[in-house]
Each structure stands twice: as structure tokens, then as C-alpha cells.
Protein backbone atom coordinates (compact mmCIF):
# COMPACT_ATOMS: atom_id res chain seq x y z
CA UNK A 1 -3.38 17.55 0.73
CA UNK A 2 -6.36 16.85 -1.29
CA UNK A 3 -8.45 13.24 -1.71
CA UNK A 4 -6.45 9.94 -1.26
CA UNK A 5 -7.38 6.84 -2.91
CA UNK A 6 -5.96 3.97 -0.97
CA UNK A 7 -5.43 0.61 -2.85
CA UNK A 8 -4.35 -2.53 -1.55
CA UNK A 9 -4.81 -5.47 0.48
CA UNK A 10 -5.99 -6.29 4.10
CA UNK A 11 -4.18 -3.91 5.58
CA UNK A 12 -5.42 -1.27 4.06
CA UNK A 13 -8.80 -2.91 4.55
CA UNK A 14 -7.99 -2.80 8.06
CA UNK A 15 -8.74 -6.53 8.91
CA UNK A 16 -8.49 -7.60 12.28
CA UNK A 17 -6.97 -10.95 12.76
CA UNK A 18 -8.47 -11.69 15.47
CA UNK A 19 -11.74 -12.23 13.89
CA UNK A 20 -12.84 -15.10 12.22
CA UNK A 21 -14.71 -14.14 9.29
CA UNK A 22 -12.85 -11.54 7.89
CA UNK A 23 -14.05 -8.27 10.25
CA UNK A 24 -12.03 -5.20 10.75
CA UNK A 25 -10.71 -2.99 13.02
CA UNK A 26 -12.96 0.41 13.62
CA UNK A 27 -12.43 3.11 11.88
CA UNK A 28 -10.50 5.12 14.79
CA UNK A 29 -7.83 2.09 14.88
CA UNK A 30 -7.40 1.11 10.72
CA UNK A 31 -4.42 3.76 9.03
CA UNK A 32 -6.95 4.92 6.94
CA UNK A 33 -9.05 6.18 9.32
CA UNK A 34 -6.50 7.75 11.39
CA UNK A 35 -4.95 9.78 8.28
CA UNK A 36 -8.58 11.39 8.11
CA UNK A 37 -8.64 14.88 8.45
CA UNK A 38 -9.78 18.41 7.40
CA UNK A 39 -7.03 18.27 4.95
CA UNK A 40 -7.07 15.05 3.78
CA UNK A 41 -10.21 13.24 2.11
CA UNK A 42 -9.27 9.25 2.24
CA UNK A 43 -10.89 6.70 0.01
CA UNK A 44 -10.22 3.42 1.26
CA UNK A 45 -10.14 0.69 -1.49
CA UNK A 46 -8.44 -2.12 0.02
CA UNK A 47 -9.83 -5.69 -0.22
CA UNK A 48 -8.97 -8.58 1.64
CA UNK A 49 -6.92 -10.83 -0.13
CA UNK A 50 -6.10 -8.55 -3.17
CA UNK A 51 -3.03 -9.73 -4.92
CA UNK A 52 -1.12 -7.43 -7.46
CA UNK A 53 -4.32 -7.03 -10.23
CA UNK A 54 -3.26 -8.57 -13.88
CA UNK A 55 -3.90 -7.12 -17.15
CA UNK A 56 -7.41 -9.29 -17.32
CA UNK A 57 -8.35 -7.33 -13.95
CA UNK A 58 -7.25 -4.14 -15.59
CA UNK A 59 -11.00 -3.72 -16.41
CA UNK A 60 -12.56 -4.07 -13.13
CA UNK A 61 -9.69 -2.07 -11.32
CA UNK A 62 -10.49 1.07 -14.34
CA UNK A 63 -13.97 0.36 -13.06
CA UNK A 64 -13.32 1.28 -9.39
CA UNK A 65 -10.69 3.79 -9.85
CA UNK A 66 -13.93 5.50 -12.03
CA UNK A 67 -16.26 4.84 -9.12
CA UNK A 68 -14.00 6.02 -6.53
CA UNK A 69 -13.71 9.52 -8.14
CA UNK A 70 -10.79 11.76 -9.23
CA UNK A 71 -8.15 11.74 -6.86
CA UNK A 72 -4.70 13.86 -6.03
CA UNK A 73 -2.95 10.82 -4.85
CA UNK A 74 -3.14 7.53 -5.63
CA UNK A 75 -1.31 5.43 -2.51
CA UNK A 76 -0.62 1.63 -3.56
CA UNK A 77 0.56 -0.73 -1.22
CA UNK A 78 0.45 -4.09 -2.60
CA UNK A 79 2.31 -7.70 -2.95
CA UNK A 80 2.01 -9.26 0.29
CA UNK A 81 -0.80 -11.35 -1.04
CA UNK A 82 1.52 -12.94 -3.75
CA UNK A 83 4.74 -13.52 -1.90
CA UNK A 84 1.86 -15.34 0.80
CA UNK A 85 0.95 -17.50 -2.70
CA UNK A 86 4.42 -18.39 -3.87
CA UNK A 87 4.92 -15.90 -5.91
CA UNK A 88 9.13 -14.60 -6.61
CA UNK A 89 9.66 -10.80 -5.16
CA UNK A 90 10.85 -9.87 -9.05
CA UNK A 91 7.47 -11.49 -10.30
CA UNK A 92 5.80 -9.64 -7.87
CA UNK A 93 7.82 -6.59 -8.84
CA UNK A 94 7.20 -7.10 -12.85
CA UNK A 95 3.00 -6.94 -11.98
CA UNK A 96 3.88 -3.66 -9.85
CA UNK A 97 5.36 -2.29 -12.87
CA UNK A 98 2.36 -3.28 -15.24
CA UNK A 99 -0.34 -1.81 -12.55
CA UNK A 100 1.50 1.12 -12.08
CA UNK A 101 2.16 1.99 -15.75
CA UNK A 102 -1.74 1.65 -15.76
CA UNK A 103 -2.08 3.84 -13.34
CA UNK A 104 -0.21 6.40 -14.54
CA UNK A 105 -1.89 6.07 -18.02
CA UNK A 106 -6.03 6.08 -16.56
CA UNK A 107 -5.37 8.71 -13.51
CA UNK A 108 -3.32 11.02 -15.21
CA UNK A 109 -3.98 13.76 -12.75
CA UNK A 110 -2.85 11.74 -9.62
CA UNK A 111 0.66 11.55 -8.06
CA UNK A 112 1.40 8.26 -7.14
CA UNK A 113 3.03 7.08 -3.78
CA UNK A 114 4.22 3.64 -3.94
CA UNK A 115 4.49 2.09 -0.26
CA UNK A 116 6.40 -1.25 -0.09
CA UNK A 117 4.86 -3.63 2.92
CA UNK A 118 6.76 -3.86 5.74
CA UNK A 119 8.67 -6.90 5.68
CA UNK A 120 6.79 -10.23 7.33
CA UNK A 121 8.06 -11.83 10.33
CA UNK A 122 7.72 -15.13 11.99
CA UNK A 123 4.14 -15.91 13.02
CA UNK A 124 1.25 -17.99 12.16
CA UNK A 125 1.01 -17.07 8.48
CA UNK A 126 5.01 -17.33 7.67
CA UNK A 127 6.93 -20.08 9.22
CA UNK A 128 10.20 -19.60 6.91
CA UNK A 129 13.05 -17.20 7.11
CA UNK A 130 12.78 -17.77 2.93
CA UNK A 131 9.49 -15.89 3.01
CA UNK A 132 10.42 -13.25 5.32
CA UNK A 133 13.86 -12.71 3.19
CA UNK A 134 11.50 -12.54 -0.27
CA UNK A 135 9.40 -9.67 1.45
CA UNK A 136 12.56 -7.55 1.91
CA UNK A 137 13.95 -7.99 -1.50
CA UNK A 138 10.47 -7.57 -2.89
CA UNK A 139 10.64 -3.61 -0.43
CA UNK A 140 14.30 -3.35 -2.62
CA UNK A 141 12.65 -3.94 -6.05
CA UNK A 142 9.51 -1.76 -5.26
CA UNK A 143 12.13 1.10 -4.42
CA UNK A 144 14.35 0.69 -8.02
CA UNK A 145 10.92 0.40 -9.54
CA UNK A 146 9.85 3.79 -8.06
CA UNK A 147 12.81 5.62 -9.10
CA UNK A 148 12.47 4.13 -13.02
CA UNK A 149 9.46 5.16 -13.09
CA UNK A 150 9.46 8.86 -11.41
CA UNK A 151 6.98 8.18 -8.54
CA UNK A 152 7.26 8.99 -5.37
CA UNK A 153 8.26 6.12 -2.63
CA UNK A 154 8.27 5.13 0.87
CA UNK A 155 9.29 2.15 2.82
CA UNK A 156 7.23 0.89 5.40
CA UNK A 157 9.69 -1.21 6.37
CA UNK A 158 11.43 2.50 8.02
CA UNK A 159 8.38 2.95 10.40
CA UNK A 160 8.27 0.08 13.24
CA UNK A 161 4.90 -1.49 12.09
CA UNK A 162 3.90 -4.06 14.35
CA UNK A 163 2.15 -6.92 13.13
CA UNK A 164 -0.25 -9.48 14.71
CA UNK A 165 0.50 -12.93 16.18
CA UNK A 166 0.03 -14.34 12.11
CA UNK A 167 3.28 -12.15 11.17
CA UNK A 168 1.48 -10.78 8.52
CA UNK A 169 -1.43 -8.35 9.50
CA UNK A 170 -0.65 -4.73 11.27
CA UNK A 171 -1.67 -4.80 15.23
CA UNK A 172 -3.45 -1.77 16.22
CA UNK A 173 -0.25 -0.17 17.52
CA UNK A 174 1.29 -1.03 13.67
CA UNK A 175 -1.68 1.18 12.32
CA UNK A 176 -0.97 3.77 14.32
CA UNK A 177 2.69 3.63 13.61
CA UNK A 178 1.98 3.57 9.75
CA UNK A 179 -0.72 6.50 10.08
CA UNK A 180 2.26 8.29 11.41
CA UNK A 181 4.82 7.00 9.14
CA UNK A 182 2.40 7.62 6.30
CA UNK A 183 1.18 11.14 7.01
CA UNK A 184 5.06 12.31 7.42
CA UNK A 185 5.39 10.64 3.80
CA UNK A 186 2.49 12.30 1.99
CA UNK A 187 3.75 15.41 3.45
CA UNK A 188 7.72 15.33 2.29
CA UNK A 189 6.16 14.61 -1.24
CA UNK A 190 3.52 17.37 -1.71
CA UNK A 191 6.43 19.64 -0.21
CA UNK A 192 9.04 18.53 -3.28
CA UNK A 193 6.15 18.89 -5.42
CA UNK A 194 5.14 22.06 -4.30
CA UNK A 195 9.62 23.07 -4.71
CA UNK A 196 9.52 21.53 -8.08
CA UNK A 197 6.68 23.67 -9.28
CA UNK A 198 7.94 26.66 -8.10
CA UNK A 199 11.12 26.17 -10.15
């Protein structure tokens, strides 16, 4: 399976909402640490608070991705963040595009696995039905945009993530449950790629 570079938000962080100033679940409880493994080498990059990165951020996101090392996947699970701030799911969905198309163009030896959030419910952190509704048509977009583009996909919408009492961060049960949901994921895909270059 090869090295994994994980980028996105809190949840891939791992933050644990029950702290106060911005801690995180141990290693043993956070996605990323369960996905470890003899056959898989994870690089966590998530940050707390990381919204989609614009083109002005291009820089400093080139300047990790360098840092972080070559990589056979690239996983990105992003947009929370900027539904949270206001932001449209098909704004959200347009700065996808623009990352990923940077992506693609500065790790040119990486597959990329898109992962769409799971969608928010009710809880401290979204109190409208409107926000919760933007987070599944932002999963919707994040799959068309996948298949435009030739990536691979996955919802994680499809794997019972639990989330906190805020509606918005993954419980330790939801990490497991995307660990698991996550693993079968990177697996299906290095299988079709494996089929495709045996063709």
C-alpha cells in the first residue's frame, strides 16, 4: 500500500472536542493512527481549522507536500471548515477542483483519493437543518468532481461515522468506523489499479 499523505482538517488532526485548547485524541484512537501498519506508512497533515487552501496558499501547501516527502497516495478530505464559515457547497466544490488540479500537477506520482466529510448533524457547532443539507450536497459535488477529474472517491457519508456532541468532530467510535471505512477504500482502489495495469 505504500506511504499516505493525509490532508485535511481537524479530523484528520484528530482533535478531541472535549478539550479546550485544541488537544487530540492519542494516536491509538485518531483514523490515522489506526490505518498504521506494516503496509501502510501514514503522514498525517491535518490542521485544525484548515479550510479548502486558495491559490495564494498554493505556496505554503507546495511547501509541505515537499516536506512531507514523496508519497503513493495523496488522501484529501476537506470542506467542512468552509461550509462551518458560510461558504455555498458549489463554492466549496470550485476550491476542491483548483487544489486538486494542483495536486495532480506538483505530485505527479501520487493517486489521489478524494474523501467527502460525512455529512454534519445537529449539535453544538450546527444548529440548522440548512447547514446539515449544504454538507450533503457539498458529498454530491465532491463525487461529480471525482469522476471529471479521474480520481478515485469515497463517501464517508457510507461508513456510520459518529460525531461528537458539537455535530461536527468524529467521536472515538467515528474514528474507528472511518479507519475501517477508509482502509476497505484504499484497498478497492490499489486493487482497480493493480486490474488496470495489468490490462
Amino acid at each position: 500500500m505504500g506511504r499516505i499523505l493525509c490532508l485535511g482538517d481537524s479530523n484528520t488532526y484528530g482533535y478531541d472536542p472535549r478539550s479546550l485548547f485544541g488537544g487530540r485524541y492519542p494516536d491509538g484512537v485518531r483514523w490515522t493512527g489506526l490505518l498504521q501498519s506494516t503496509e501502510r506508512e501514514i503522514v498525517n497533515c491535518g490542521r485544525n481549522g484548515l479550510c479548502i487552501p486558495r491559490e495564494a496558499q498554493f505556496p505554503a501547501l507546495y511547501d509541505l507536500l515537499r516536506r512531507a516527502g514523496t508519497a503513493d497516495t495523496l488522501v484529501v478530505m476537506l470542506g467542512s471548515n468552509d461550509l462551518l464559515g458560510g461558504a455555498p457547497a458549489e463554492d466549496a466544490a470550485a476550491r476542491m477542483e483548483t487544489l486538486l488540479r494542483f495536486l495532480a500537477e506538483h505530485a505527479p506520482g501520487a493517486r489521489i483519493l478524494l474523501i467527502a466529510p460525512p455529512p454534519m448533524r445537529f449539535g453544538d457547532w450546527v444548529q440548522s437543518q440548512a447547514l446539515i443539507d449544504e454538507s450533503v450536497r457539498f458529498a454530491a459535488l465532491c463525487r461529480q468532481l471525482a469522476d471529471k477529474l479521474g480520481i478515485s472517491f469515497a463517501d464517508a457519508g457510507e461508513w456510520d461515522v459518529t460525531t461528537a456532541f458539537d455535530g461536527v468532530h468524529f467521536s472515538p467510535e467515528g474514528h474507528a468506523a472511518f479507519a475501517a471505512g477508509l482502509a476497505a477504500a484504499l484497498d478497492r482502489t490499489q486493487r482497480q489499479r493493480t486490474e488496470r495495469n495489468a490490462l
